[in-house]
N, C-alpha and C. Protein backbone atom coordinates (compact mmCIF):
# COMPACT_ATOMS: atom_id res chain seq x y z
N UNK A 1 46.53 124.49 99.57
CA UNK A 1 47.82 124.80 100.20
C UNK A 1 48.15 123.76 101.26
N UNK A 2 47.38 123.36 102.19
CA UNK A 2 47.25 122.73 102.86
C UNK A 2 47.86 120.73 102.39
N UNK A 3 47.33 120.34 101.90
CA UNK A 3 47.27 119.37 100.78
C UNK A 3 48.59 119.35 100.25
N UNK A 4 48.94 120.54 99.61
CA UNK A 4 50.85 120.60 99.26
C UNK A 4 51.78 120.73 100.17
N UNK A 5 50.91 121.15 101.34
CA UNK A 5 52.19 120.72 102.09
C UNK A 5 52.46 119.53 103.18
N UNK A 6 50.93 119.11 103.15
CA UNK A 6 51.26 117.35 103.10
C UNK A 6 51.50 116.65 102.48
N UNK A 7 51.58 116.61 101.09
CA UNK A 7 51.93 116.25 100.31
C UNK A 7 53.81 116.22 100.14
N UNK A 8 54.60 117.26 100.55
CA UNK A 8 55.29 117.50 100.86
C UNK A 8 56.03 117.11 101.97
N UNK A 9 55.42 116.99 102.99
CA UNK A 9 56.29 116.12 104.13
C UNK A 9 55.81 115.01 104.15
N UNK A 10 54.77 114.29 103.60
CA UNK A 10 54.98 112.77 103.10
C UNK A 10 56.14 112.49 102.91
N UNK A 11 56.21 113.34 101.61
CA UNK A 11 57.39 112.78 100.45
C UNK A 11 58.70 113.06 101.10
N UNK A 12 58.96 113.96 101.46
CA UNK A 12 60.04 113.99 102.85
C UNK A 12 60.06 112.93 103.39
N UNK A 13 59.31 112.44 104.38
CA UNK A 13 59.40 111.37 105.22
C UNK A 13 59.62 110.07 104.58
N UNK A 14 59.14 109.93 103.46
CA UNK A 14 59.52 109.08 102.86
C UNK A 14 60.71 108.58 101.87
N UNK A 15 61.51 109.66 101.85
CA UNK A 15 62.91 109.46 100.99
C UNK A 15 63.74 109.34 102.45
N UNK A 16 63.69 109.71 103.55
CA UNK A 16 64.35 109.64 104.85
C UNK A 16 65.49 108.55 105.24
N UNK A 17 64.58 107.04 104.97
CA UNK A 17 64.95 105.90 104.52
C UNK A 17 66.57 105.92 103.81
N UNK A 18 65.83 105.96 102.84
CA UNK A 18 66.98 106.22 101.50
C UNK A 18 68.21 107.34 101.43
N UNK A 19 67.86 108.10 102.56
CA UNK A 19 68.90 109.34 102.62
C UNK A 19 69.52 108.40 103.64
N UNK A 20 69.28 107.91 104.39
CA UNK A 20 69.99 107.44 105.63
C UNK A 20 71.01 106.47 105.25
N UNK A 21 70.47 105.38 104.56
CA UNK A 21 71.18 104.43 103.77
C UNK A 21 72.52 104.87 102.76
N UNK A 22 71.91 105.92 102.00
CA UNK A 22 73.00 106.68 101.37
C UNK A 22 74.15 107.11 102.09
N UNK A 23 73.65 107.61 103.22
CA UNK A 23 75.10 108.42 104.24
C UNK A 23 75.58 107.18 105.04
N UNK A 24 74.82 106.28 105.19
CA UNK A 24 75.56 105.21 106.36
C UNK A 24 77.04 104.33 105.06
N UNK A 25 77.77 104.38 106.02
CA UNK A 25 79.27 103.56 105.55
C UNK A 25 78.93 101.97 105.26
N UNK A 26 79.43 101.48 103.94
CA UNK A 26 79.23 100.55 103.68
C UNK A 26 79.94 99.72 104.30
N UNK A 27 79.19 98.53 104.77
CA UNK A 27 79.48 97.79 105.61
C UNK A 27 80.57 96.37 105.33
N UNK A 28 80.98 96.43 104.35
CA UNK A 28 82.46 95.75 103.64
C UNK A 28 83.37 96.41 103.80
N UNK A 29 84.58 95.62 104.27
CA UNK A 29 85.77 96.34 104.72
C UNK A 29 86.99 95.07 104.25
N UNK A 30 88.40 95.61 104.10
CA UNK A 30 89.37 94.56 103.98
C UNK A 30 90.35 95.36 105.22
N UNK A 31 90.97 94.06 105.31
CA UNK A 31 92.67 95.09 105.75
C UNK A 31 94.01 93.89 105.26
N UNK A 32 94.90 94.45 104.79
CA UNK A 32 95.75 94.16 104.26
C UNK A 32 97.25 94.31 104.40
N UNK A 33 97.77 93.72 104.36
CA UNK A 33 99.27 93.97 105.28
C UNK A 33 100.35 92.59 105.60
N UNK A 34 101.46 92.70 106.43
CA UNK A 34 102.33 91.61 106.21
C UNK A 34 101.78 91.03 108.06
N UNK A 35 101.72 89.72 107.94
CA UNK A 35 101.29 88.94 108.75
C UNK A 35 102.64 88.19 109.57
N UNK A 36 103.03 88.01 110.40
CA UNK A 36 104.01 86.85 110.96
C UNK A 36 103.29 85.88 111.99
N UNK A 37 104.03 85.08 111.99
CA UNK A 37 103.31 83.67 112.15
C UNK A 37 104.50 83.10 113.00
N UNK A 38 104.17 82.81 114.36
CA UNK A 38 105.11 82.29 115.47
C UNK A 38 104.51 81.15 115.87
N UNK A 39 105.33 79.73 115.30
CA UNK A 39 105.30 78.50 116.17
C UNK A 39 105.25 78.44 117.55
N UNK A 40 104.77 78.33 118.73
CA UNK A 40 104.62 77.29 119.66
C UNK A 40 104.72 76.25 120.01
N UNK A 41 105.33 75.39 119.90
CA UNK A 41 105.11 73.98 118.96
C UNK A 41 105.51 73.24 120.80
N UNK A 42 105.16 71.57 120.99
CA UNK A 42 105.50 70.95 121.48
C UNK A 42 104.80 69.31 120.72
N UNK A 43 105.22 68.25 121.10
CA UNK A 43 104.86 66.98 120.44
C UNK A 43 105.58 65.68 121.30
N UNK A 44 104.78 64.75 120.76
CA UNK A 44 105.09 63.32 121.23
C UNK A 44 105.69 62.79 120.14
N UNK A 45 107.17 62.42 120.29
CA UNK A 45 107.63 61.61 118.68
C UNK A 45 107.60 60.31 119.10
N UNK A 46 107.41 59.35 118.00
CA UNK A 46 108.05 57.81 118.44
C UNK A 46 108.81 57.57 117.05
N UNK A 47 109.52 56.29 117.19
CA UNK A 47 110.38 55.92 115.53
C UNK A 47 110.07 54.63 116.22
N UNK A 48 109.95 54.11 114.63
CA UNK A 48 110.01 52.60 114.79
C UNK A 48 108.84 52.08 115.81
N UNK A 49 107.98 52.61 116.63
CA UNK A 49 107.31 52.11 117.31
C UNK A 49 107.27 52.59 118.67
N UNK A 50 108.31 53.24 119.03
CA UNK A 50 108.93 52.97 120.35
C UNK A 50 108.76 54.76 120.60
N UNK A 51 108.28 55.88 121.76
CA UNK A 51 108.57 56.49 122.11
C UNK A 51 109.56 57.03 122.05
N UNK A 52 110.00 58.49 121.87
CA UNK A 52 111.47 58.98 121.88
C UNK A 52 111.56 59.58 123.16
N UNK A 53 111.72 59.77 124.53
CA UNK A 53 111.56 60.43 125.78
C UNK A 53 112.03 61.59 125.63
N UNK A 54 111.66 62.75 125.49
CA UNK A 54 112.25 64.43 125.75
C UNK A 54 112.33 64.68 124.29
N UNK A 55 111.94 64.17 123.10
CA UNK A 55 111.68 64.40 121.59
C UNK A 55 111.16 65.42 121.64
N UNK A 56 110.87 66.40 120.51
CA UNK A 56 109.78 67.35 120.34
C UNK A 56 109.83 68.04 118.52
N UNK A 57 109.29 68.54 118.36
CA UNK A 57 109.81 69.40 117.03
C UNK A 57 109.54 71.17 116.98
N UNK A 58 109.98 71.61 116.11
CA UNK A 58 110.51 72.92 115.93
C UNK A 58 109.91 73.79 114.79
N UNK A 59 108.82 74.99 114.93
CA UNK A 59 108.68 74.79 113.11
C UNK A 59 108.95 76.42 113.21
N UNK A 60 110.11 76.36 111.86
CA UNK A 60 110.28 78.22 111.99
C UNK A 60 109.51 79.25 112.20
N UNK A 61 109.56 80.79 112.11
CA UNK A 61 108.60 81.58 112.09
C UNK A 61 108.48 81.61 110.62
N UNK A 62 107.00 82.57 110.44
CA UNK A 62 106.89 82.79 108.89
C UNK A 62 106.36 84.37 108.76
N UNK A 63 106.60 84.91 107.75
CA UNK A 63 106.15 85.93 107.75
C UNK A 63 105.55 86.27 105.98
N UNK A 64 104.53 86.63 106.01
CA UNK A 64 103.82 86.60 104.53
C UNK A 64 103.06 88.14 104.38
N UNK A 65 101.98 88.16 103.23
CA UNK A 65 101.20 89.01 103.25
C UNK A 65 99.69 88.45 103.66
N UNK A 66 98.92 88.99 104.52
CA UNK A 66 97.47 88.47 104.82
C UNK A 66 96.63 89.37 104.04
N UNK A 67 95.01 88.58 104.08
CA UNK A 67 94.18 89.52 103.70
C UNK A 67 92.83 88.58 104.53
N UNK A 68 92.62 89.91 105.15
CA UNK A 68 91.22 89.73 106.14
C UNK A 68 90.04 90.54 105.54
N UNK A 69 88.76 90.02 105.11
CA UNK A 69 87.81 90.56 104.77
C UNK A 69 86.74 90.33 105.79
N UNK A 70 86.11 91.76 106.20
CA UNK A 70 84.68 91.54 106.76
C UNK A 70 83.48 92.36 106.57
N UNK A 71 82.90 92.41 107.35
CA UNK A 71 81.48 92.33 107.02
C UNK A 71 80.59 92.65 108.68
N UNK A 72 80.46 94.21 108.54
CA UNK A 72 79.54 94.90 109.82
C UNK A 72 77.92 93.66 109.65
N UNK A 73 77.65 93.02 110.70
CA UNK A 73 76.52 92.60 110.94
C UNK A 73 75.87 93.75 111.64
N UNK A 74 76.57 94.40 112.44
CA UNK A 74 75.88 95.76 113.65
C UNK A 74 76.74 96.69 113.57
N UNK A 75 76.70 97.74 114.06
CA UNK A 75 77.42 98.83 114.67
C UNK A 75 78.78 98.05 115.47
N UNK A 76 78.27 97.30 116.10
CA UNK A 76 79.76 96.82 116.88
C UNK A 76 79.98 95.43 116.46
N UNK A 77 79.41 94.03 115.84
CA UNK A 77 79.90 92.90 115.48
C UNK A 77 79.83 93.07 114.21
N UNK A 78 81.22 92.11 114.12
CA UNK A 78 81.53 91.64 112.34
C UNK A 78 82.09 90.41 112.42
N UNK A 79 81.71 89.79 111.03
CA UNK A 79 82.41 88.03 110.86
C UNK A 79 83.44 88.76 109.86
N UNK A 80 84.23 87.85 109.77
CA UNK A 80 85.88 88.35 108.97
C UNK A 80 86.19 86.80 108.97
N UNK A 81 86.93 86.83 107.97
CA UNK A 81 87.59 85.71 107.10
C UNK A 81 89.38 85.86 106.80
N UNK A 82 89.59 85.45 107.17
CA UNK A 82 91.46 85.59 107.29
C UNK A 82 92.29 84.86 106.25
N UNK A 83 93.11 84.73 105.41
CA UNK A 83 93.41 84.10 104.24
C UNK A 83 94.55 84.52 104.48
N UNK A 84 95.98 84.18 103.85
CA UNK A 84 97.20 84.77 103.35
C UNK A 84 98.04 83.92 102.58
N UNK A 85 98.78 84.42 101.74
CA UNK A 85 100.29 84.01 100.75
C UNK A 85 100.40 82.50 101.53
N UNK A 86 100.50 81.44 101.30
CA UNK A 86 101.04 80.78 101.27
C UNK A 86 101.93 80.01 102.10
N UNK A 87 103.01 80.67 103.20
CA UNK A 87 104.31 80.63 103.40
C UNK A 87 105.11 78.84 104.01
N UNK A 88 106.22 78.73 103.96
CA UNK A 88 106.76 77.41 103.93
C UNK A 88 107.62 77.76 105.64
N UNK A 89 107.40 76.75 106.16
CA UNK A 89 108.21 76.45 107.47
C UNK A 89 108.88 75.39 107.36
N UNK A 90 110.23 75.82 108.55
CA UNK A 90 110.98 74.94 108.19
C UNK A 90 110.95 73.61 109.56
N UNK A 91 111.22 72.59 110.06
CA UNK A 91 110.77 71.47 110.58
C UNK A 91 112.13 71.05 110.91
N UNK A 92 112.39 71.78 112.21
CA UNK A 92 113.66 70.66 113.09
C UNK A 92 113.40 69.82 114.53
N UNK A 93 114.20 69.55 114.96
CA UNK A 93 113.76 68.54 115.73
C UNK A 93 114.51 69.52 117.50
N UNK A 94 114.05 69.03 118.74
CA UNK A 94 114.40 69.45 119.77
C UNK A 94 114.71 68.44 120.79
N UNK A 95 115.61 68.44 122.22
CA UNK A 95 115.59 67.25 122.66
C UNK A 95 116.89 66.83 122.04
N UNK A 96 116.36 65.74 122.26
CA UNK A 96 117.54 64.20 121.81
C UNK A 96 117.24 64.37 119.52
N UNK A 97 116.65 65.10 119.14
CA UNK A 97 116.83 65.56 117.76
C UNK A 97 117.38 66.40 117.47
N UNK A 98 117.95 67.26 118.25
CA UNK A 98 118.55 68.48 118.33
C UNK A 98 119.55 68.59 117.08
N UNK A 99 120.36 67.50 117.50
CA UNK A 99 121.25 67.47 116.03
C UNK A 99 120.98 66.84 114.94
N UNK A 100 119.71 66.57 114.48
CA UNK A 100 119.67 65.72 113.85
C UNK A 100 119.62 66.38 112.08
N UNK A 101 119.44 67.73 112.41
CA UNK A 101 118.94 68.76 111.07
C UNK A 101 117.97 69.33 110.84
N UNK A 102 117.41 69.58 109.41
CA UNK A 102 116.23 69.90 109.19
C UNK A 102 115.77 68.43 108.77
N UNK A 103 114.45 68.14 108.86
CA UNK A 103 113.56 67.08 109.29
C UNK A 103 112.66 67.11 108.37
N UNK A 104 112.58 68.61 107.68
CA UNK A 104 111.60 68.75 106.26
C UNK A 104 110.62 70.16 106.10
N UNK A 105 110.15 70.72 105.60
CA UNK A 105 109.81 71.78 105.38
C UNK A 105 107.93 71.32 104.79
N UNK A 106 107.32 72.46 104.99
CA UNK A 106 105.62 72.23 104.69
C UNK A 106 105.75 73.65 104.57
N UNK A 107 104.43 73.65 103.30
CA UNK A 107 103.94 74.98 102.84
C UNK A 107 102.50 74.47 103.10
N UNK A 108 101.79 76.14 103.96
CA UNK A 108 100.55 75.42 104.42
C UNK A 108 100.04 76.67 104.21
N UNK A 109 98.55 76.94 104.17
CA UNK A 109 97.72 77.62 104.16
C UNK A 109 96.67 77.85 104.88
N UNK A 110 97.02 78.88 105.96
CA UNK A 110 95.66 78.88 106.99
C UNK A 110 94.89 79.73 106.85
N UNK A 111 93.53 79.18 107.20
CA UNK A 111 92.66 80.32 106.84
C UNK A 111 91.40 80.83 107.98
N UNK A 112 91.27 81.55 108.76
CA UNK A 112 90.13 81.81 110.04
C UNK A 112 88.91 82.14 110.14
N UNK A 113 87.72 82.12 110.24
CA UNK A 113 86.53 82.23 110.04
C UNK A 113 86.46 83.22 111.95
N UNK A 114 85.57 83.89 111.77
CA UNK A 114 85.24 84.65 113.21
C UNK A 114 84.50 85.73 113.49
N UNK A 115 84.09 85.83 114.18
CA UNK A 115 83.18 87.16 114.39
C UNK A 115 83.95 87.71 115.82
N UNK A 116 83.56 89.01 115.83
CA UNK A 116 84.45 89.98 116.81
C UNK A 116 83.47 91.32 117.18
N UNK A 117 83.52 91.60 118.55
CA UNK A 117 82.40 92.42 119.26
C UNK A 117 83.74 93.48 119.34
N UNK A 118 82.95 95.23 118.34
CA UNK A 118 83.85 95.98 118.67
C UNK A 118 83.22 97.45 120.35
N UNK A 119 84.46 97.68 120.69
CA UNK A 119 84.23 98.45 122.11
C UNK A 119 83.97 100.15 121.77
N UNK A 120 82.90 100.92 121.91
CA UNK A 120 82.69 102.21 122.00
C UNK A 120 83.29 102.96 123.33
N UNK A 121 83.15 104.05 122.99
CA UNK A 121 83.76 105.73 124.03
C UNK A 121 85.15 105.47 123.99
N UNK A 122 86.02 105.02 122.96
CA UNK A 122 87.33 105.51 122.67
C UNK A 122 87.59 106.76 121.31
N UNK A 123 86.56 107.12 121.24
CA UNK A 123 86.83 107.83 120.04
C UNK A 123 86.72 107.25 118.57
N UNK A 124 87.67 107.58 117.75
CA UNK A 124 87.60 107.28 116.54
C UNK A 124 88.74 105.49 116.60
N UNK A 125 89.25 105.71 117.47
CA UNK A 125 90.09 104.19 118.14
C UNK A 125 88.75 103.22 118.05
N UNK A 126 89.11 102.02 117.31
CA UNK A 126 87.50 101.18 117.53
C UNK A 126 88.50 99.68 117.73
N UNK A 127 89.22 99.60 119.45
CA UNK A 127 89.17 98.26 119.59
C UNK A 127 88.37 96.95 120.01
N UNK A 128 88.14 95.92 119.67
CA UNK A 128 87.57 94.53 119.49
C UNK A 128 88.09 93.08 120.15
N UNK A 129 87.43 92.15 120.21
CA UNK A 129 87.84 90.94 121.12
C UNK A 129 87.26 90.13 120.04
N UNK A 130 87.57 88.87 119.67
CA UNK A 130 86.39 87.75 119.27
C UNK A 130 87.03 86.32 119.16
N UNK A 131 86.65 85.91 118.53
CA UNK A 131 86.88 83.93 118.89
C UNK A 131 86.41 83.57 117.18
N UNK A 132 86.93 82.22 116.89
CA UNK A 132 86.62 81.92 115.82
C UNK A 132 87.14 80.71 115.47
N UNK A 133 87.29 79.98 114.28
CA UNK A 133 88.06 78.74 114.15
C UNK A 133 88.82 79.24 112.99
N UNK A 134 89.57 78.02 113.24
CA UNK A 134 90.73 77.95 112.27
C UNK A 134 90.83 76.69 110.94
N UNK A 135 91.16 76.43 109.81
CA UNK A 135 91.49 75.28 108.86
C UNK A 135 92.96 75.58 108.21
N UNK A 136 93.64 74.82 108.55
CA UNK A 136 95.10 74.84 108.31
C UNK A 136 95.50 73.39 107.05
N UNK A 137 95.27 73.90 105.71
CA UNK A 137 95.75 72.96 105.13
C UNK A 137 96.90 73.18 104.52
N UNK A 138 97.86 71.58 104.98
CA UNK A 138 99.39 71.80 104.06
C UNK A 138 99.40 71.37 102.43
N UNK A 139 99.80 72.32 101.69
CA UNK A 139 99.81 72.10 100.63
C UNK A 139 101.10 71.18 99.89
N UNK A 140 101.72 71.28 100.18
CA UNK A 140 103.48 70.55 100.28
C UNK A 140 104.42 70.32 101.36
N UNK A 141 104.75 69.55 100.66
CA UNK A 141 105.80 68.98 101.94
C UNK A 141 107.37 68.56 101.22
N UNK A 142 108.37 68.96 101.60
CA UNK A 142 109.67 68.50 101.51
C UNK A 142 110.87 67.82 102.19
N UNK A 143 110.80 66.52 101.85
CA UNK A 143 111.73 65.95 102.83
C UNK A 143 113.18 66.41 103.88
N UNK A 144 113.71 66.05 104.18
CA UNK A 144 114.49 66.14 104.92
C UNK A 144 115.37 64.86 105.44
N UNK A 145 115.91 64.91 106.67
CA UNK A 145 116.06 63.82 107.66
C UNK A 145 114.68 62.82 107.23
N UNK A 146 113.67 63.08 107.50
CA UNK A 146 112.34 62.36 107.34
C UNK A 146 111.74 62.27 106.13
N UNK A 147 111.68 61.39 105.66
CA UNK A 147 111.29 60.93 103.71
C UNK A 147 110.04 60.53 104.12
N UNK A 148 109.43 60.71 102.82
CA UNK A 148 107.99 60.38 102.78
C UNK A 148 107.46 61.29 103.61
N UNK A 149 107.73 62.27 104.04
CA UNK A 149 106.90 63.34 105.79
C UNK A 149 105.64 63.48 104.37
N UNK A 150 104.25 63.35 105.63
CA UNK A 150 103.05 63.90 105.48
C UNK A 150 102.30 64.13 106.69
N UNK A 151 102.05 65.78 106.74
CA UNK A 151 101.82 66.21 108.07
C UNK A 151 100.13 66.35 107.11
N UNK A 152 99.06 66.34 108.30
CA UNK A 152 97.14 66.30 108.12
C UNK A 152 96.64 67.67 108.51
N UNK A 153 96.02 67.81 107.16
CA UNK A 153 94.90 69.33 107.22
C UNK A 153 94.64 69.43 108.99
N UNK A 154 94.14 70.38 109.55
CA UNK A 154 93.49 70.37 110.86
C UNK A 154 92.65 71.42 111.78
N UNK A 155 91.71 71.25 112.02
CA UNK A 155 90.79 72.71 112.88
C UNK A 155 91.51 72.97 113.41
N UNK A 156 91.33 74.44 114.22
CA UNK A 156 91.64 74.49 115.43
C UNK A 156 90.88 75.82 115.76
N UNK A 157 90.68 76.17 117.77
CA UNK A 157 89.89 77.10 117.80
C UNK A 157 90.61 78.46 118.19
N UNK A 158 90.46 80.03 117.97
CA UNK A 158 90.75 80.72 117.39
C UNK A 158 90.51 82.18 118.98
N UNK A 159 91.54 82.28 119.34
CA UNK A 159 91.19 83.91 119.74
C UNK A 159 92.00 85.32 119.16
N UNK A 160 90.87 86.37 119.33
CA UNK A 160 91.55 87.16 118.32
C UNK A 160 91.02 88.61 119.10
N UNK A 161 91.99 89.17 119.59
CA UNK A 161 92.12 90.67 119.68
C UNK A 161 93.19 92.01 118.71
N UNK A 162 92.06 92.82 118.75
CA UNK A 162 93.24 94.03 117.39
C UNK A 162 92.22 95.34 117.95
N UNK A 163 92.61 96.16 117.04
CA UNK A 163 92.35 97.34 116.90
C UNK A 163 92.00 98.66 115.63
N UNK A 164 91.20 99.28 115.47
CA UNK A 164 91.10 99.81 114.29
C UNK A 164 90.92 101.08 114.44
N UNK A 165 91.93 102.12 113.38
CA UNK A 165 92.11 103.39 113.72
C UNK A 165 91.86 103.90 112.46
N UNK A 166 90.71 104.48 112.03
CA UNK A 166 90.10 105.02 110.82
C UNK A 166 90.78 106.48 110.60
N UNK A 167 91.52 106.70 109.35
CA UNK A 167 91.88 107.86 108.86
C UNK A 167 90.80 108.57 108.28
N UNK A 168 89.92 108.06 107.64
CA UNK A 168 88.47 108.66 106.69
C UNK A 168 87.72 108.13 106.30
N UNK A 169 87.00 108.46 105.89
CA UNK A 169 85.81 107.78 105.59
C UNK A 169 85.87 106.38 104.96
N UNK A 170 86.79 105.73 104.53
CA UNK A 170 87.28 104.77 103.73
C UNK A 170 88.19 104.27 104.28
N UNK A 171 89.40 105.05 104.58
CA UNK A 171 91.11 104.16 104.71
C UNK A 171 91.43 104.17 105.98
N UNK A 172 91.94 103.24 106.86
CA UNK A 172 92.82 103.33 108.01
C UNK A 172 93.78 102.87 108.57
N UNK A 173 94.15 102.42 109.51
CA UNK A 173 95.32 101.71 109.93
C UNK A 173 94.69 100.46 110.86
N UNK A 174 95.47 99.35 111.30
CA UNK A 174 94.87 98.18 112.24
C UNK A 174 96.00 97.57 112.75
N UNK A 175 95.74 96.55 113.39
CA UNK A 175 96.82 95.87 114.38
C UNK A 175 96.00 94.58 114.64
N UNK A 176 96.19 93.62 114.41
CA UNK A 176 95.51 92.42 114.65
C UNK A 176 96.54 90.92 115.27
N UNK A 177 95.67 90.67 116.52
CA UNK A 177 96.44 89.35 117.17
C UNK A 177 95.41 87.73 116.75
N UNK A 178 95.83 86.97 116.56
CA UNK A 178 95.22 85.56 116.60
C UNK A 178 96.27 84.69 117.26
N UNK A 179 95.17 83.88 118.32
CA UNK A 179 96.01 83.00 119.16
C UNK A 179 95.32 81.52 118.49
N UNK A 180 95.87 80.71 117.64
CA UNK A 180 95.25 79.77 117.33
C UNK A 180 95.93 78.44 117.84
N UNK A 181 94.75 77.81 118.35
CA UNK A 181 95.25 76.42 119.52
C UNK A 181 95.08 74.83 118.07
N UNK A 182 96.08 74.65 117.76
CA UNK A 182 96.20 73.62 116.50
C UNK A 182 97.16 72.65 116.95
N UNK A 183 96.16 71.34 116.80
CA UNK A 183 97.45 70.21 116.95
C UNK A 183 97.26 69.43 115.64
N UNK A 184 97.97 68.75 114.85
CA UNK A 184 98.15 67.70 113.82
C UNK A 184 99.14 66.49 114.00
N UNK A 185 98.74 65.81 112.78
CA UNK A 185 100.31 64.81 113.39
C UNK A 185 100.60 65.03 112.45
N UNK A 186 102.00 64.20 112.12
CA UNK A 186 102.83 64.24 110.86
C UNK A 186 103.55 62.62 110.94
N UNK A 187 103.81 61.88 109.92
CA UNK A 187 104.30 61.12 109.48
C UNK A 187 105.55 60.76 108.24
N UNK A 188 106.29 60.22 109.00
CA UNK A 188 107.20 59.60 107.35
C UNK A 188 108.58 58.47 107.69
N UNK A 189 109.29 58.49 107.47
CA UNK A 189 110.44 57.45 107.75
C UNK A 189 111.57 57.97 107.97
N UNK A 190 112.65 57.29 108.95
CA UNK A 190 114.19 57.28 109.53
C UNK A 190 114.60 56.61 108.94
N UNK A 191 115.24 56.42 107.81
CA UNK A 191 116.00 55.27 107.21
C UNK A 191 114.86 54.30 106.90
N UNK A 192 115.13 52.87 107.63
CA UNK A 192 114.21 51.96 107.35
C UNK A 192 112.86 52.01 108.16
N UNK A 193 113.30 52.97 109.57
CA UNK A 193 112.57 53.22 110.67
C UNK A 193 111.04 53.99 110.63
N UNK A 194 109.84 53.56 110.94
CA UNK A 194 108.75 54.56 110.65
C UNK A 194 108.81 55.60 111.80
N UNK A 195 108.73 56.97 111.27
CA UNK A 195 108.35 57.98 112.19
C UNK A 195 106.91 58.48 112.69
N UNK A 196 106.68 58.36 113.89
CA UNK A 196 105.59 59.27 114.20
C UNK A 196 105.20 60.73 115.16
N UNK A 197 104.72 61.44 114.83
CA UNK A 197 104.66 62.78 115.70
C UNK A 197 103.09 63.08 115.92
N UNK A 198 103.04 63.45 117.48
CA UNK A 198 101.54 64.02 117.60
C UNK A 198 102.20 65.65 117.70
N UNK A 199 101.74 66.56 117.44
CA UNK A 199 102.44 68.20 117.12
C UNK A 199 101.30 68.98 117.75
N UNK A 200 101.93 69.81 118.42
CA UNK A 200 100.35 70.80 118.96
C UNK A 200 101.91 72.20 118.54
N UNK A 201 100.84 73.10 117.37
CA UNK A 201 101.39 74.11 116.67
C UNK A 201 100.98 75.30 117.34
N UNK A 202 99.92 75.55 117.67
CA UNK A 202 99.56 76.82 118.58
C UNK A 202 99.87 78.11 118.40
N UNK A 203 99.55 78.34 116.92
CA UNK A 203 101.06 79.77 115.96
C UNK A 203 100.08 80.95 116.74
N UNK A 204 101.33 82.07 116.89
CA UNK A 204 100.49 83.42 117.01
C UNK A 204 100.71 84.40 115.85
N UNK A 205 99.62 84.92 115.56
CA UNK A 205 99.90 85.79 114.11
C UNK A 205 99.30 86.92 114.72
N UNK A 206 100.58 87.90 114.26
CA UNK A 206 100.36 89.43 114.37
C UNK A 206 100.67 89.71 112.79
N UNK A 207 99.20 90.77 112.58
CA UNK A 207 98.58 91.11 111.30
C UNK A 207 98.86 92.65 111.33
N UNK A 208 99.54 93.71 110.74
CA UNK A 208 99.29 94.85 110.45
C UNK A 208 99.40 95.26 109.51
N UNK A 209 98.70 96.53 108.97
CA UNK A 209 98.34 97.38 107.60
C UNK A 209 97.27 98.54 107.53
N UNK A 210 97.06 98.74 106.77
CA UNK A 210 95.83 99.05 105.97
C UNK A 210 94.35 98.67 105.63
N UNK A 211 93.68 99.51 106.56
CA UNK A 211 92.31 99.05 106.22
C UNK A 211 91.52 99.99 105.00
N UNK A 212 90.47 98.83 104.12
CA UNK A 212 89.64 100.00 102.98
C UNK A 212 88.29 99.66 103.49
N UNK A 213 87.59 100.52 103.61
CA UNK A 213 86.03 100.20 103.77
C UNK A 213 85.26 101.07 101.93
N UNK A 214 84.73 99.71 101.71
CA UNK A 214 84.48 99.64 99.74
C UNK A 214 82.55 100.95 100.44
């Protein structure tokens, strides 16, 4: 008797493991939703060689669909990966360009790498802080005022505060900020004239939707 019932809380103690694992929430999550994307923009233009004094450029807002995937390392940190649609901005000029038009349009694709420390004793509210980088490559470009424009892939580094409000065991709601600090240049021609721009883009993207934890 004795014997069976060590035998018995062995075997107990030993599926414990495996019960725990079973009930703990899998640690893959997405969130999904429409993203907007706000220029900052300031720059150094020159044409032809020569400085433009009080030049600058302009790049519209954008608004797309994102998709952020991550991944619980702990109870409170996760790395997440930021991706979205595509979207095209449009490229005018400020200053002494003011009238000059549109200047050309780029479809670019950014994408964020980051990890984020989330905050306990709010309840089922689970807001977060984190930092991360950025890779912003343009996929196209369309002239304008400026022919030949080719604006350069470019890092940049990444802050990011949001919030996550779990409906169940699986689905919830979120709110996500990224402050990303990005400069590139861009190049192309005025007529016969060569153009140049140093561009610091600095977009802020507010992310909301739907979160799934798989």
């Amino acid at each position: 008797m004795k014997l069976t019932i060590r035998n018995a809380a062995l075997a107990g103690l030993l599926m414990l493991p495996g019960l725990a694992l079973a009930q703990s929430p899998n640690p893959w999550w997405v969130h999904v939703g429409p993203v907007n994307v706000t220029f900052h923009t300031s720059a150094d233009v020159s044409l032809g060689g020569a400085a433009v004094p009080g030049a600058g450029l302009a790049a519209s807002s954008n608004t797309t669909l994102g998709l952020e995937v991550g991944y619980d390392l702990t109870p409170n940190l996760a790395a997440r990966v930021t991706v979205g649609v595509p979207p095209t901005t449009r490229i005018t000029g400020t200053g002494p360009l003011a009238g000059a038009g549109e200047l050309g349009r780029l479809k670019y694709g950014p994408a964020v790498a980051s990890l984020t420390w989330a905050f306990d004793g709010m309840g089922a509210v689970r807001p977060y802080l984190g930092a991360g980088i950025n890779y912003t490559i343009v996929l196209a470009s369309k002239d304008g005022v400026i022919t030949s424009l080719d604006a350069k892939n470019a890092f940049g580094g990444v802050l990011q505060a949001g919030v996550d409000l779990p409906l169940d065991k699986r689905w919830g709601v979120f709110l996500d900020v990224k402050k990303i600090f990005l400069k590139t240049t861009a190049t192309g021609m005025v007529g016969p004239a060569p153009a140049n721009a140093s561009v610091r883009l600095n977009p802020l993207l507010v992310h909301a939707g739907v979160s799934y934890r798989f």
